[in-house]
PDB file of N, CA and C in Angstrom:
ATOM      1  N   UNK A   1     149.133 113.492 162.023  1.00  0.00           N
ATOM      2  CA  UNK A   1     148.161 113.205 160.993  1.00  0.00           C
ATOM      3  C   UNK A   1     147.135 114.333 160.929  1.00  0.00           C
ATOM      4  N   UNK A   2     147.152 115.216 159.452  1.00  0.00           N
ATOM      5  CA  UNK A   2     145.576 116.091 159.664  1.00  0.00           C
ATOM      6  C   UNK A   2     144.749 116.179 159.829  1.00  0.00           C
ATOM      7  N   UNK A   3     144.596 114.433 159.634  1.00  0.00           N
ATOM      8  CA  UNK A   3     142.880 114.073 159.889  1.00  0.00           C
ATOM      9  C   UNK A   3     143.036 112.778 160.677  1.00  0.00           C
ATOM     10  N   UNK A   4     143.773 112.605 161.350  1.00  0.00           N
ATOM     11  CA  UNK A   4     143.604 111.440 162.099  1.00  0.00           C
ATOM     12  C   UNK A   4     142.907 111.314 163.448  1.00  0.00           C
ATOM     13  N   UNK A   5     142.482 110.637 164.560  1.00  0.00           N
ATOM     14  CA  UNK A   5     141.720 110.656 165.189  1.00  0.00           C
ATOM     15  C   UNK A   5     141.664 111.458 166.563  1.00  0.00           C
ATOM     16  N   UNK A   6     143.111 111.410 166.747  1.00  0.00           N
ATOM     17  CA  UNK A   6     143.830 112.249 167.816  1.00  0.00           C
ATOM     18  C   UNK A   6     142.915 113.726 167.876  1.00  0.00           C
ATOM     19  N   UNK A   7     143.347 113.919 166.928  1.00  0.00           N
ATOM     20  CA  UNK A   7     143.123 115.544 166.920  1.00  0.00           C
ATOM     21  C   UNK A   7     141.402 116.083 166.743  1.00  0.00           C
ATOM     22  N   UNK A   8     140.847 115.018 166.812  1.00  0.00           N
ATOM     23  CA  UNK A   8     139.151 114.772 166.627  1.00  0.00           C
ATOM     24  C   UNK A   8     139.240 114.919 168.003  1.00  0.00           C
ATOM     25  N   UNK A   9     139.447 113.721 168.277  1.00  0.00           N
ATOM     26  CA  UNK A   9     139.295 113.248 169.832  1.00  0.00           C
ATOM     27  C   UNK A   9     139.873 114.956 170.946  1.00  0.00           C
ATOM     28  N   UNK A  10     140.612 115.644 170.753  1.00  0.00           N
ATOM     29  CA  UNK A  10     141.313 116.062 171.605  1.00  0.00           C
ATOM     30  C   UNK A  10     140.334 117.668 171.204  1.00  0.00           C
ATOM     31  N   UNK A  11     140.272 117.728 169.950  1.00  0.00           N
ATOM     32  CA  UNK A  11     139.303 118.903 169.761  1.00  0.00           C
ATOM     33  C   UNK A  11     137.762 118.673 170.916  1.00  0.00           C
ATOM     34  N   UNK A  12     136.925 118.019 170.665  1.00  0.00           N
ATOM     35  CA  UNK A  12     136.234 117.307 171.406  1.00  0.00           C
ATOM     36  C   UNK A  12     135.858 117.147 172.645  1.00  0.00           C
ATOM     37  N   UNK A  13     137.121 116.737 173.329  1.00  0.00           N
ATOM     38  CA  UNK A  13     137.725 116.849 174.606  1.00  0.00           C
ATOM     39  C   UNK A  13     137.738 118.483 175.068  1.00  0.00           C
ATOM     40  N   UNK A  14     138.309 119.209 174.193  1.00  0.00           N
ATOM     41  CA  UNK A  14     138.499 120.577 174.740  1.00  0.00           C
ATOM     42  C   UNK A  14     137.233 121.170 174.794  1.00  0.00           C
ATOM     43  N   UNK A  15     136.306 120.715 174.519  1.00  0.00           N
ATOM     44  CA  UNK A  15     135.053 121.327 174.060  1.00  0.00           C
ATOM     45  C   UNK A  15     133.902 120.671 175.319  1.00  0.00           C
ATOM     46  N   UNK A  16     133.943 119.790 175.433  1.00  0.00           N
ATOM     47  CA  UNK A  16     133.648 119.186 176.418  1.00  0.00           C
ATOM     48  C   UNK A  16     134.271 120.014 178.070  1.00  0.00           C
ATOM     49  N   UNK A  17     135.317 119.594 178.011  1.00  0.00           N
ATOM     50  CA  UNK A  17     136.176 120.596 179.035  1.00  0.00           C
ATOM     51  C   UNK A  17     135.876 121.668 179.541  1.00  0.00           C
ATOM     52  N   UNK A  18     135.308 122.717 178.663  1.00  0.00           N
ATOM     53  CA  UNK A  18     134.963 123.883 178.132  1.00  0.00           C
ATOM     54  C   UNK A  18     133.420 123.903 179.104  1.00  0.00           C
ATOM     55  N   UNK A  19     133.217 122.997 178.435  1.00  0.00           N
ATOM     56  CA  UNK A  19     131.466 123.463 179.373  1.00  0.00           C
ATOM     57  C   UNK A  19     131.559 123.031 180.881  1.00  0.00           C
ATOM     58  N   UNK A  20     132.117 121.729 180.943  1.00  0.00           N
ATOM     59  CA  UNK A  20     131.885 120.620 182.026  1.00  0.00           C
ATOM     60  C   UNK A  20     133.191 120.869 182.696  1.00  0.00           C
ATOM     61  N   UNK A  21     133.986 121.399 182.919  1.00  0.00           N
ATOM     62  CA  UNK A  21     135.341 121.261 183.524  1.00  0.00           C
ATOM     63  C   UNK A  21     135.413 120.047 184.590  1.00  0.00           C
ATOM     64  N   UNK A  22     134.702 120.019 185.275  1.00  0.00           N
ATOM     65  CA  UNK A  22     134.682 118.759 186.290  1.00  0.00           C
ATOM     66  C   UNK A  22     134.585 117.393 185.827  1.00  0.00           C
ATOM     67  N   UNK A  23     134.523 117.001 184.100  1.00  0.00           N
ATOM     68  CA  UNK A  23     133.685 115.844 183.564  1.00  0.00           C
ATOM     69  C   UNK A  23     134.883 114.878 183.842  1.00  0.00           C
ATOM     70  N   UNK A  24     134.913 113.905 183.352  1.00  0.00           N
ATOM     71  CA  UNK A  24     135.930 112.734 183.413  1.00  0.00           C
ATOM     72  C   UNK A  24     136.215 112.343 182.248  1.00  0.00           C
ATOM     73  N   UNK A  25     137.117 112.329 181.556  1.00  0.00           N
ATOM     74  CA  UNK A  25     137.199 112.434 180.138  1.00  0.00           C
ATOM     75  C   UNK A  25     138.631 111.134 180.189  1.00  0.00           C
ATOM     76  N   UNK A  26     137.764 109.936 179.339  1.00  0.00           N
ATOM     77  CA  UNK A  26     139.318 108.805 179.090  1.00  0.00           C
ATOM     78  C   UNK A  26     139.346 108.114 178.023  1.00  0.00           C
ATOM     79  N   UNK A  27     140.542 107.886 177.077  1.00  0.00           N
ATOM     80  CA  UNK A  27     140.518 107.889 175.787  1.00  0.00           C
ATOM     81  C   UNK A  27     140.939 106.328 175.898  1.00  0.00           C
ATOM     82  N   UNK A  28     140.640 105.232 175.083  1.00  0.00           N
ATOM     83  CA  UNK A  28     141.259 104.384 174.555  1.00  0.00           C
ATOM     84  C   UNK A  28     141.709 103.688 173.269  1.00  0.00           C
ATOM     85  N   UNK A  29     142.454 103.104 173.001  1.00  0.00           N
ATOM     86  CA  UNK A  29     143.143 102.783 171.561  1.00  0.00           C
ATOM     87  C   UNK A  29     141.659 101.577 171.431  1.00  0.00           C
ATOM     88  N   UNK A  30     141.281 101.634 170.101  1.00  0.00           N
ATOM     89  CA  UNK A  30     140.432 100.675 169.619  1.00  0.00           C
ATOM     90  C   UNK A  30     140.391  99.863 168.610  1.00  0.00           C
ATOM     91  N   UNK A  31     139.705  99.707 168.022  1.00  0.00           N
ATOM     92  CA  UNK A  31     139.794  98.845 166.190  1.00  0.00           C
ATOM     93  C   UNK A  31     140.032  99.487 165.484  1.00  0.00           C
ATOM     94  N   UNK A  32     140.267  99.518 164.088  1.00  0.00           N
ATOM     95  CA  UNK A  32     141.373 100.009 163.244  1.00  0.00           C
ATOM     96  C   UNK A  32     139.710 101.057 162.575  1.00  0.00           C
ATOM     97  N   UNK A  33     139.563 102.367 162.734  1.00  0.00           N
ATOM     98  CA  UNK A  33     138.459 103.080 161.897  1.00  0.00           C
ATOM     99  C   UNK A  33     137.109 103.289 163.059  1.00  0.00           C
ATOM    100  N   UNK A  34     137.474 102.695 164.245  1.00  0.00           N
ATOM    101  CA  UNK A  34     137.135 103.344 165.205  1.00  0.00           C
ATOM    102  C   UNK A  34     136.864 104.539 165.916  1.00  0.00           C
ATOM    103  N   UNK A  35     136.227 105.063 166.388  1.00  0.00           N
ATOM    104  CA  UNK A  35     135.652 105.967 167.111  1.00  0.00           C
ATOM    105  C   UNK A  35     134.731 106.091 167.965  1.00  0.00           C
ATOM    106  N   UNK A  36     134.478 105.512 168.601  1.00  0.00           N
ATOM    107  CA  UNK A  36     133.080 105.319 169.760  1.00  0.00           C
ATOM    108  C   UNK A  36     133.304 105.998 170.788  1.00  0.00           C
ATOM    109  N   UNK A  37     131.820 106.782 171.653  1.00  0.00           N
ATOM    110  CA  UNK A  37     131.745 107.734 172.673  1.00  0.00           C
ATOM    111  C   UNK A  37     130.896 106.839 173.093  1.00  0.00           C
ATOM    112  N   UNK A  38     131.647 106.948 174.219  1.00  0.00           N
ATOM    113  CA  UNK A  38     130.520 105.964 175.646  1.00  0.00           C
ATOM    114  C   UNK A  38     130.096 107.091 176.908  1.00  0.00           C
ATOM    115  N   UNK A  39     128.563 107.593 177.121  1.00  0.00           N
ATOM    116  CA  UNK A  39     128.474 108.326 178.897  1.00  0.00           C
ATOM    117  C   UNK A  39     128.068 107.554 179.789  1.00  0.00           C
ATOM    118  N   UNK A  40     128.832 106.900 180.659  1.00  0.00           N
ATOM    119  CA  UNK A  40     128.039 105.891 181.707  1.00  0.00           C
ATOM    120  C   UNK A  40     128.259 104.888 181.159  1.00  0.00           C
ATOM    121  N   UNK A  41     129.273 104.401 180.360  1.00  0.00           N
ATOM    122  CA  UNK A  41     129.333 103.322 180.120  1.00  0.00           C
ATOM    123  C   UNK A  41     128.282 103.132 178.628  1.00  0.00           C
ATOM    124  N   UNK A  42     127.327 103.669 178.452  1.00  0.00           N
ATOM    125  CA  UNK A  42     126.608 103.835 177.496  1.00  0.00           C
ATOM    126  C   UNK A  42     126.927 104.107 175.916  1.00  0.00           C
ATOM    127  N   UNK A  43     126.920 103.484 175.111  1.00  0.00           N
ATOM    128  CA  UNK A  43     127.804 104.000 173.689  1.00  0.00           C
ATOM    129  C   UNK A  43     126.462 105.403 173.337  1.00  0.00           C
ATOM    130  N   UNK A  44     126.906 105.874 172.949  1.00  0.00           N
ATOM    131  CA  UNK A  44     126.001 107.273 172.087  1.00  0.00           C
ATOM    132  C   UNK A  44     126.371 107.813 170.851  1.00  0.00           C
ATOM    133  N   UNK A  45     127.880 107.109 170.366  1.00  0.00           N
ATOM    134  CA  UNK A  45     128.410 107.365 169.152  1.00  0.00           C
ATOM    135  C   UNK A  45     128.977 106.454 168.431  1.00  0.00           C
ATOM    136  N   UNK A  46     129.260 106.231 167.345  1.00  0.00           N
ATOM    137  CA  UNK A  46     129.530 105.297 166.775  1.00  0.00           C
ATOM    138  C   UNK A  46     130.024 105.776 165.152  1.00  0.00           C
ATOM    139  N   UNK A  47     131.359 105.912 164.968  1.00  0.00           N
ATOM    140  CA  UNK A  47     131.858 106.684 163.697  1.00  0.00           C
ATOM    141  C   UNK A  47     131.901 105.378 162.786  1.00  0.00           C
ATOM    142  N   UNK A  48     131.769 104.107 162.866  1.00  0.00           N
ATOM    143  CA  UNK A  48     131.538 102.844 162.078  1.00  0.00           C
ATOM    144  C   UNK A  48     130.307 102.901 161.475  1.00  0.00           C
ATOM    145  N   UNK A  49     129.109 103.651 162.827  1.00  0.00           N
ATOM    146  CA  UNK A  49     128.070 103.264 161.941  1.00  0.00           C
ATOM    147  C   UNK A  49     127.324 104.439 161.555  1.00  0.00           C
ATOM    148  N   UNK A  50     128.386 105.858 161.799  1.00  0.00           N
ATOM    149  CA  UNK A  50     127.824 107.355 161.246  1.00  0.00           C
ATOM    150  C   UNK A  50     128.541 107.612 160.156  1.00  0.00           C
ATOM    151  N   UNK A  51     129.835 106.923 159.656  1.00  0.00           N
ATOM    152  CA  UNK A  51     130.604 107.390 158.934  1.00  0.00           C
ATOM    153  C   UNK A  51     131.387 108.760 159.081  1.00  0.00           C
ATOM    154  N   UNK A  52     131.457 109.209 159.825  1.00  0.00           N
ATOM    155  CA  UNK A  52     131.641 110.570 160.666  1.00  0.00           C
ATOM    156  C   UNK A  52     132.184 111.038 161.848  1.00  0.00           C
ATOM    157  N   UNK A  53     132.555 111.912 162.203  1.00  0.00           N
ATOM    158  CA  UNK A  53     132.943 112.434 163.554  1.00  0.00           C
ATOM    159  C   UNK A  53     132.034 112.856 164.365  1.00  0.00           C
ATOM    160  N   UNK A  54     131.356 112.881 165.158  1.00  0.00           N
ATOM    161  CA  UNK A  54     130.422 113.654 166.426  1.00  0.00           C
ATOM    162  C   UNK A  54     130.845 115.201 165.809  1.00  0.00           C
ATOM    163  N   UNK A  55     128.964 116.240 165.653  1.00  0.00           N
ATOM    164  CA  UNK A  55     129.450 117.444 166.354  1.00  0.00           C
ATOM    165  C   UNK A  55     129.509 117.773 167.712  1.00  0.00           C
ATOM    166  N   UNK A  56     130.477 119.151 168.100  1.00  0.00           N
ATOM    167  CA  UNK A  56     130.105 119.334 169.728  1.00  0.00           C
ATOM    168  C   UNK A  56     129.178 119.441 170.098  1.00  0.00           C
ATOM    169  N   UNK A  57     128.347 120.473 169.361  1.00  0.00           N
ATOM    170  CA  UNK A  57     127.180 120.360 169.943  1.00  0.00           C
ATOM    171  C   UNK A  57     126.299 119.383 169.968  1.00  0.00           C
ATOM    172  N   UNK A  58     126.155 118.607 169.787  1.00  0.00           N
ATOM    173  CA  UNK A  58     125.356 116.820 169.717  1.00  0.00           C
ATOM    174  C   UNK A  58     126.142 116.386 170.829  1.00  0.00           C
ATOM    175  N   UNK A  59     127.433 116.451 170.818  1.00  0.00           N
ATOM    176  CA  UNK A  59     127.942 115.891 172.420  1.00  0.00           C
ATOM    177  C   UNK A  59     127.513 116.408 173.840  1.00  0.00           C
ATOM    178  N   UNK A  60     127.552 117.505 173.509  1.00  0.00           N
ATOM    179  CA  UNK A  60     127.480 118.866 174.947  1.00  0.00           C
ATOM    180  C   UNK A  60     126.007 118.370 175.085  1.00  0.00           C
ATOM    181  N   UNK A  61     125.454 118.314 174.094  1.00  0.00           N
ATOM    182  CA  UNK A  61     123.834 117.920 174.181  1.00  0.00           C
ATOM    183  C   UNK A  61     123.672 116.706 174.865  1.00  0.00           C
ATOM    184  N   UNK A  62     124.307 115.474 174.839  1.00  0.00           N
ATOM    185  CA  UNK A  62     124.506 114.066 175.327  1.00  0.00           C
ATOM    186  C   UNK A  62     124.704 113.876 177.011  1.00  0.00           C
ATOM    187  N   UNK A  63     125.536 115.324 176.834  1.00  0.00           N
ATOM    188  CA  UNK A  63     126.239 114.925 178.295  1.00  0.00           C
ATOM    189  C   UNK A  63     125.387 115.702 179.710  1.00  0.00           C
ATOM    190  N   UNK A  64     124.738 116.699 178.650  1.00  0.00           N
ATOM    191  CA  UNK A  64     124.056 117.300 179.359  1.00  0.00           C
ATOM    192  C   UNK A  64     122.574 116.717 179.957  1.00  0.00           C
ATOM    193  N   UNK A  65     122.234 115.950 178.954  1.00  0.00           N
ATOM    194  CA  UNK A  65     121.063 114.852 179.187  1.00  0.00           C
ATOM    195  C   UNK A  65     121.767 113.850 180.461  1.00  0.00           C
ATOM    196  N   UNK A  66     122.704 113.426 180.245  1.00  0.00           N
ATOM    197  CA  UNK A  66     123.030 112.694 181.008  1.00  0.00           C
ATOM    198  C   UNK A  66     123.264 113.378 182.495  1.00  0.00           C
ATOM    199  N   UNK A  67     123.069 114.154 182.556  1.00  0.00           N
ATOM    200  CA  UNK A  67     123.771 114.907 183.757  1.00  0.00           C
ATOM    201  C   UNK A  67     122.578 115.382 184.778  1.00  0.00           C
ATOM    202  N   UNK A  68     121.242 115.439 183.936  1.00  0.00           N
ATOM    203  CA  UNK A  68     120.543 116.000 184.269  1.00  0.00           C
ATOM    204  C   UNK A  68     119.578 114.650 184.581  1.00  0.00           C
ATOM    205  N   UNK A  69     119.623 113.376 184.302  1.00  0.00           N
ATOM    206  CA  UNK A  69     119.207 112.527 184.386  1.00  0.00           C
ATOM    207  C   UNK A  69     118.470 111.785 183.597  1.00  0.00           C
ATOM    208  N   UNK A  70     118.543 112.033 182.498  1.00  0.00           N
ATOM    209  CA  UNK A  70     117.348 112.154 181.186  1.00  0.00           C
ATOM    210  C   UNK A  70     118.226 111.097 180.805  1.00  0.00           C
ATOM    211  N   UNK A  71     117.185 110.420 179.684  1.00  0.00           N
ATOM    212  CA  UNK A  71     117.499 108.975 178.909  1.00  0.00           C
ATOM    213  C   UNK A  71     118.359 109.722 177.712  1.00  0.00           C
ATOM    214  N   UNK A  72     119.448 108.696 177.595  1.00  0.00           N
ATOM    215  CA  UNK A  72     120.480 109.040 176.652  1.00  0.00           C
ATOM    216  C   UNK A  72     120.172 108.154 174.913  1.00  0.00           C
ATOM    217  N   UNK A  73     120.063 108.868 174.127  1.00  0.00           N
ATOM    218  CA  UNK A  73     119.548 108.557 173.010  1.00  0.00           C
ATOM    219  C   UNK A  73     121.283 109.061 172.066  1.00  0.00           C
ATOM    220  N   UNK A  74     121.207 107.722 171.202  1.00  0.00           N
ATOM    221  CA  UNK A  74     122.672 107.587 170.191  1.00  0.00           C
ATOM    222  C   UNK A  74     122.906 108.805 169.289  1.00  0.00           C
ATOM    223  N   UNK A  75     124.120 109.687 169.638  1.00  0.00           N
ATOM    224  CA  UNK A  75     124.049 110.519 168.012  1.00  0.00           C
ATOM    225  C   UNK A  75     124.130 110.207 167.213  1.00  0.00           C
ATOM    226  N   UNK A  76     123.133 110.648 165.740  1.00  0.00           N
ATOM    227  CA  UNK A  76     123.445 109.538 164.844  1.00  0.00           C
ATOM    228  C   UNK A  76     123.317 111.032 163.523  1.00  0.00           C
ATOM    229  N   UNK A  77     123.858 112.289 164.077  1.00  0.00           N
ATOM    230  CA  UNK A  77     124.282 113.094 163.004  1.00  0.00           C
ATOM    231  C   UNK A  77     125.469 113.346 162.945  1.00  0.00           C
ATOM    232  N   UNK A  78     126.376 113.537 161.829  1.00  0.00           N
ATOM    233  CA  UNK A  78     127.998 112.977 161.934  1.00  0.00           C
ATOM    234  C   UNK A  78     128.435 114.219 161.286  1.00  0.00           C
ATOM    235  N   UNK A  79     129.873 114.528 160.975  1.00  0.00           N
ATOM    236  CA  UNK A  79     130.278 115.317 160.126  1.00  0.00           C
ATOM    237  C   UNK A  79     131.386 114.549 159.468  1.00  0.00           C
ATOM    238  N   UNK A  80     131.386 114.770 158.268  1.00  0.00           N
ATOM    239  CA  UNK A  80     132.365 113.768 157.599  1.00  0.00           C
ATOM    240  C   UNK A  80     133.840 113.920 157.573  1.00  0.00           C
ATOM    241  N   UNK A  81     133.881 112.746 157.489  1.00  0.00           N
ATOM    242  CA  UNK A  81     135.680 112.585 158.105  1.00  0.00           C
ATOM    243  C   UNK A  81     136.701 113.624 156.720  1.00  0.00           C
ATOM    244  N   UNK A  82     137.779 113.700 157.292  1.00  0.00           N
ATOM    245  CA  UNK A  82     138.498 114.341 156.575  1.00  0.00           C
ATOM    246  C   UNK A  82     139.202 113.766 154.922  1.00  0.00           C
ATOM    247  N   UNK A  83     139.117 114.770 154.115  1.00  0.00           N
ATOM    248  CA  UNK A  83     139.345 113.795 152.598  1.00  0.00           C
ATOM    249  C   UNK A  83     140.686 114.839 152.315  1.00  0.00           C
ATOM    250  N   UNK A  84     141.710 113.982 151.908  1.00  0.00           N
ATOM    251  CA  UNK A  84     142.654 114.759 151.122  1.00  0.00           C
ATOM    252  C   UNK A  84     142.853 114.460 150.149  1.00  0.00           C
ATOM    253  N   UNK A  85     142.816 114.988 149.145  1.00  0.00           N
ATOM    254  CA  UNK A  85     143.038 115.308 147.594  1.00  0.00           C
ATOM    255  C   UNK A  85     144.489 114.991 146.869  1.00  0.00           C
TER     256      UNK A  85
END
């Protein structure tokens, strides 16, 4: 799929990877238009209620708060999902 979630998710992942190599990264199947990022158990994303995909940098930003010990606050700037014509 060109725009299906996989390839969100796995872009994402690599990007994550990228900074954090040590992070723990685990995907699960969800509700149908789903997308949610949880750190700590914590949701911080929500593509139901951004209409959107996470950028990396808003993630790298998330995880890095989290890492450092800082209060984790929801991304709530999105980039819009893919449209085909």
């Amino acid at each position: 799929e060109p725009c299906g979630f996989e390839s969100t998710y796995l872009e994402l992942a690599s990007a994550v990877k990228e900074e954090y190599p040590d992070i723990e990264i685990e995907s699960r199947l969800g509700g149908k238009g789903a997308f949610e990022i949880e750190i700590n158990g914590q949701l911080v994303f929500s593509k139901l209620e951004n209409g959107g995909f996470p950028y990396e940098k808003d993630l790298i930003e998330a995880i890095r708060r989290a890492r450092n010990g800082e209060p984790l606050e929801k991304i709530t700037n999105s980039r819009p999902p893919c449209v085909i014509l």
